[in-house]
Protein backbone atom coordinates (compact mmCIF):
# COMPACT_ATOMS: atom_id res chain seq x y z
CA UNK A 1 0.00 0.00 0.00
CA UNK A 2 1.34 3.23 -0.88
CA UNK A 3 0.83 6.75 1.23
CA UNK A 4 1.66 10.21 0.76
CA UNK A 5 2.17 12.01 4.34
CA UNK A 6 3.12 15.98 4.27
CA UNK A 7 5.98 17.01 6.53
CA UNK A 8 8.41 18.89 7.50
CA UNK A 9 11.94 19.56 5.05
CA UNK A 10 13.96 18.34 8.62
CA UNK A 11 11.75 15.09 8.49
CA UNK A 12 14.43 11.85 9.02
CA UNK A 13 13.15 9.98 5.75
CA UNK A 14 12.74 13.10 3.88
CA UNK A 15 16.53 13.42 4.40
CA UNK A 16 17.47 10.50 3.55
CA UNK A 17 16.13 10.11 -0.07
CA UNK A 18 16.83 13.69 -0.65
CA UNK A 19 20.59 11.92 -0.15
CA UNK A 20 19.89 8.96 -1.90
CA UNK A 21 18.27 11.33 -5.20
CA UNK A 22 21.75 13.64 -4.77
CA UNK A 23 23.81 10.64 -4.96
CA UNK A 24 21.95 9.03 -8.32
CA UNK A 25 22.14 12.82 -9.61
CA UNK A 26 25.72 12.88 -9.22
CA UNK A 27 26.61 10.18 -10.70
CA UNK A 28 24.00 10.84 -14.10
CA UNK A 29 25.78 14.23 -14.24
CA UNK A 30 29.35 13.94 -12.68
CA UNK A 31 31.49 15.31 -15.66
CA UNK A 32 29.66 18.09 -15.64
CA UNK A 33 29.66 18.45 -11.78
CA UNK A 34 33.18 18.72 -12.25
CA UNK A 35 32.91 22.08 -14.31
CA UNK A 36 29.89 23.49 -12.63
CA UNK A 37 29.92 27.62 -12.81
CA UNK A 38 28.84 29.69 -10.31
CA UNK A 39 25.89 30.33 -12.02
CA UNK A 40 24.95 26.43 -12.26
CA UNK A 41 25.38 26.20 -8.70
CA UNK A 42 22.94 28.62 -7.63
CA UNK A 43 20.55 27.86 -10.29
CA UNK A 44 20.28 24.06 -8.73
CA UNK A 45 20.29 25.42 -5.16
CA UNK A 46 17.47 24.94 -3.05
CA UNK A 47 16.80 27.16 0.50
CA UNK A 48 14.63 24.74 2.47
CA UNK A 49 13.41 28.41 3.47
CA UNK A 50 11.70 28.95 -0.05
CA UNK A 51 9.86 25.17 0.05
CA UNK A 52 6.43 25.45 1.17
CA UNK A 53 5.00 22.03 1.07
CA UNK A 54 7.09 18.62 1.12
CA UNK A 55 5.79 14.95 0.71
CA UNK A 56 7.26 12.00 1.91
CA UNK A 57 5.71 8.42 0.21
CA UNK A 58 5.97 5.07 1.93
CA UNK A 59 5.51 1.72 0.25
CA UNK A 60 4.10 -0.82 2.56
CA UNK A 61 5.42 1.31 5.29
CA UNK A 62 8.76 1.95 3.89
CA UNK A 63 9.95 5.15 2.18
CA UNK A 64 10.06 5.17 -1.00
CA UNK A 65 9.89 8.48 -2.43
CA UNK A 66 9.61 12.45 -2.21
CA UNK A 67 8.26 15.85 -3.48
CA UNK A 68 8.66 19.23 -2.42
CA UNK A 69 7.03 22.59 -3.82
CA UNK A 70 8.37 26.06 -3.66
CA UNK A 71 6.86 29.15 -4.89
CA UNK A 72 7.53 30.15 -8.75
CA UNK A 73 5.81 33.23 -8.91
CA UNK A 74 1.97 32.05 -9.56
CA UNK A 75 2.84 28.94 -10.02
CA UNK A 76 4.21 26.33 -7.21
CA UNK A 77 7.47 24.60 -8.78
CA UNK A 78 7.81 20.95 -8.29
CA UNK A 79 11.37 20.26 -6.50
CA UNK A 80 13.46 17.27 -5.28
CA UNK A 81 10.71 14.36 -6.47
CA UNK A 82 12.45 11.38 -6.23
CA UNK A 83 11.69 7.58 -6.21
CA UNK A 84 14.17 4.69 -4.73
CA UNK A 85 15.15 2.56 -7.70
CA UNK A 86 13.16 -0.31 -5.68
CA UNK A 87 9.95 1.32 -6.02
CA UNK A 88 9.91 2.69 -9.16
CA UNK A 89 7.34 1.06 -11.67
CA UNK A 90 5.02 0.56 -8.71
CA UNK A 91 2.57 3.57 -8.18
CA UNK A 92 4.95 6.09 -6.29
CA UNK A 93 5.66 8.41 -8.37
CA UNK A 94 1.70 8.83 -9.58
CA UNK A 95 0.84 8.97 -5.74
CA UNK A 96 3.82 11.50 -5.47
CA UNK A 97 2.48 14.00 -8.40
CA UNK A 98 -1.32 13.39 -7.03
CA UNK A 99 0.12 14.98 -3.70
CA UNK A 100 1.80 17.73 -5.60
CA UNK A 101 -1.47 18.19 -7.97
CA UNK A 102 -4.06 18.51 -5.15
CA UNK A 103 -2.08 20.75 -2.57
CA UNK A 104 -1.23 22.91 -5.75
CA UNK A 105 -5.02 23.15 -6.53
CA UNK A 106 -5.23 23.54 -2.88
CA UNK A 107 -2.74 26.18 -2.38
CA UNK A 108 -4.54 28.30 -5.33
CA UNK A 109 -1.93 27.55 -8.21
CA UNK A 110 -3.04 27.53 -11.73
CA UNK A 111 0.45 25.49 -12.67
CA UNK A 112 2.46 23.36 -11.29
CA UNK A 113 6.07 23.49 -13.21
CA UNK A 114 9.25 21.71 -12.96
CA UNK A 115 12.93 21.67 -14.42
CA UNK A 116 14.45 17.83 -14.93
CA UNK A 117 17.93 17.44 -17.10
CA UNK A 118 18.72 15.99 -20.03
CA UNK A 119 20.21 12.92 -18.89
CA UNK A 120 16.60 12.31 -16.66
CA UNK A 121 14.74 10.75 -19.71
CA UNK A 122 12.41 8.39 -17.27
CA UNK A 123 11.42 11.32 -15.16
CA UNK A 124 10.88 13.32 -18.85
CA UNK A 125 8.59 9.99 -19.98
CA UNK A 126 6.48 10.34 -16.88
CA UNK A 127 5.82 14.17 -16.55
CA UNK A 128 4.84 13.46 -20.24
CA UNK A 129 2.41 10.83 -19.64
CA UNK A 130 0.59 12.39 -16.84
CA UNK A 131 -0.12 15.59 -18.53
CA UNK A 132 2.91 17.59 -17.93
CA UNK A 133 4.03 19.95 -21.60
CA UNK A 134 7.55 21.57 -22.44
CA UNK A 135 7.40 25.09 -21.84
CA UNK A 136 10.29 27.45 -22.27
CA UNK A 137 13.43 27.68 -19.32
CA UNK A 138 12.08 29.59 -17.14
CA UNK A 139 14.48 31.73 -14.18
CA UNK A 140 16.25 30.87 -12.28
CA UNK A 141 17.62 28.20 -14.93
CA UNK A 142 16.82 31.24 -17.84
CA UNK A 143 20.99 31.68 -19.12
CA UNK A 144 22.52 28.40 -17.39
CA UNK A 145 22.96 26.16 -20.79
CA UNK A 146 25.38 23.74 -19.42
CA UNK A 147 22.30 23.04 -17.13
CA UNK A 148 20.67 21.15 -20.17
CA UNK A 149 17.04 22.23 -18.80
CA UNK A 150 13.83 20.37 -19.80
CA UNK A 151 10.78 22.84 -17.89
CA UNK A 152 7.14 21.19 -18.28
CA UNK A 153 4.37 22.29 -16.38
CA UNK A 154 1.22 21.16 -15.99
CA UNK A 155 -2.09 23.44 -16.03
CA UNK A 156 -4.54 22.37 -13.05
């Protein structure tokens, strides 16, 4: 059985796959890690002051995944979602963006959006499938091309 529970960004599990997702980034993106501008750097950066809502999901009582949403002007911006490669394929990642859809709806948004990279083509595949369009880069990834940006968003 999968659940969604909202938290707190200094909730234990929520840590812990944010640090398991950082891990998986860095090794999809670690040559260019190793040149990453100033510029890159900030654009990527996220102050757990700025997040406004954050999701942990649990799989048979075990987490398995997360989602976070920070302000984007009148949109909220879909940050951090991440699924452990063991529960991926099995409904966490649909209960993950259900969370994000509702307490966007919830919250008043019209959009949610997101930024995924280049080298994310199974997170690109599922944003596509439930709903989720290519729009243009939008800031603060707007002049960051070594970033490789994909922005979707999804109207509500």
């Amino acid at each position: 059985m999968i659940e969604v529970r909202t938290c707190d960004w200094s909730d234990p599990d929520g840590a812990r796959l944010r640090a398991a997702m950082a891990v998986e980034i860095d090794e999809r993106y670690a040559d260019r890690d190793a040149k990453a501008s100033p510029a890159l750097i900030e654009a990527l950066a996220l102050d757990p002051g700025e997040v406004v809502f954050v999701a942990v999901a649990t799989r048979d009582g075990v987490p398995a995944g997360h989602a976070a949403l920070r302000r984007c002007g009148p949109d909220l911006e879909l940050k951090r979602m991440y699924v452990t490669p063991e529960a991926r394929g099995g409904g966490v990642s649909r209960a993950l963006l259900d969370w994000v859809e509702q307490t966007a709806r919830e919250d008043g948004a019209l959009r949610v959006v997101l930024q995924t990279g280049d080298r994310q083509p199974d997170a690109v595949r599922l944003y596509e499938r439930e709903g989720y369009v290519r729009i243009p880069v939008y800031p603060p990834y707007v002049g960051v091309p070594e970033l490789h940006s994909i922005c979707m968003a999804k109207t509500l």
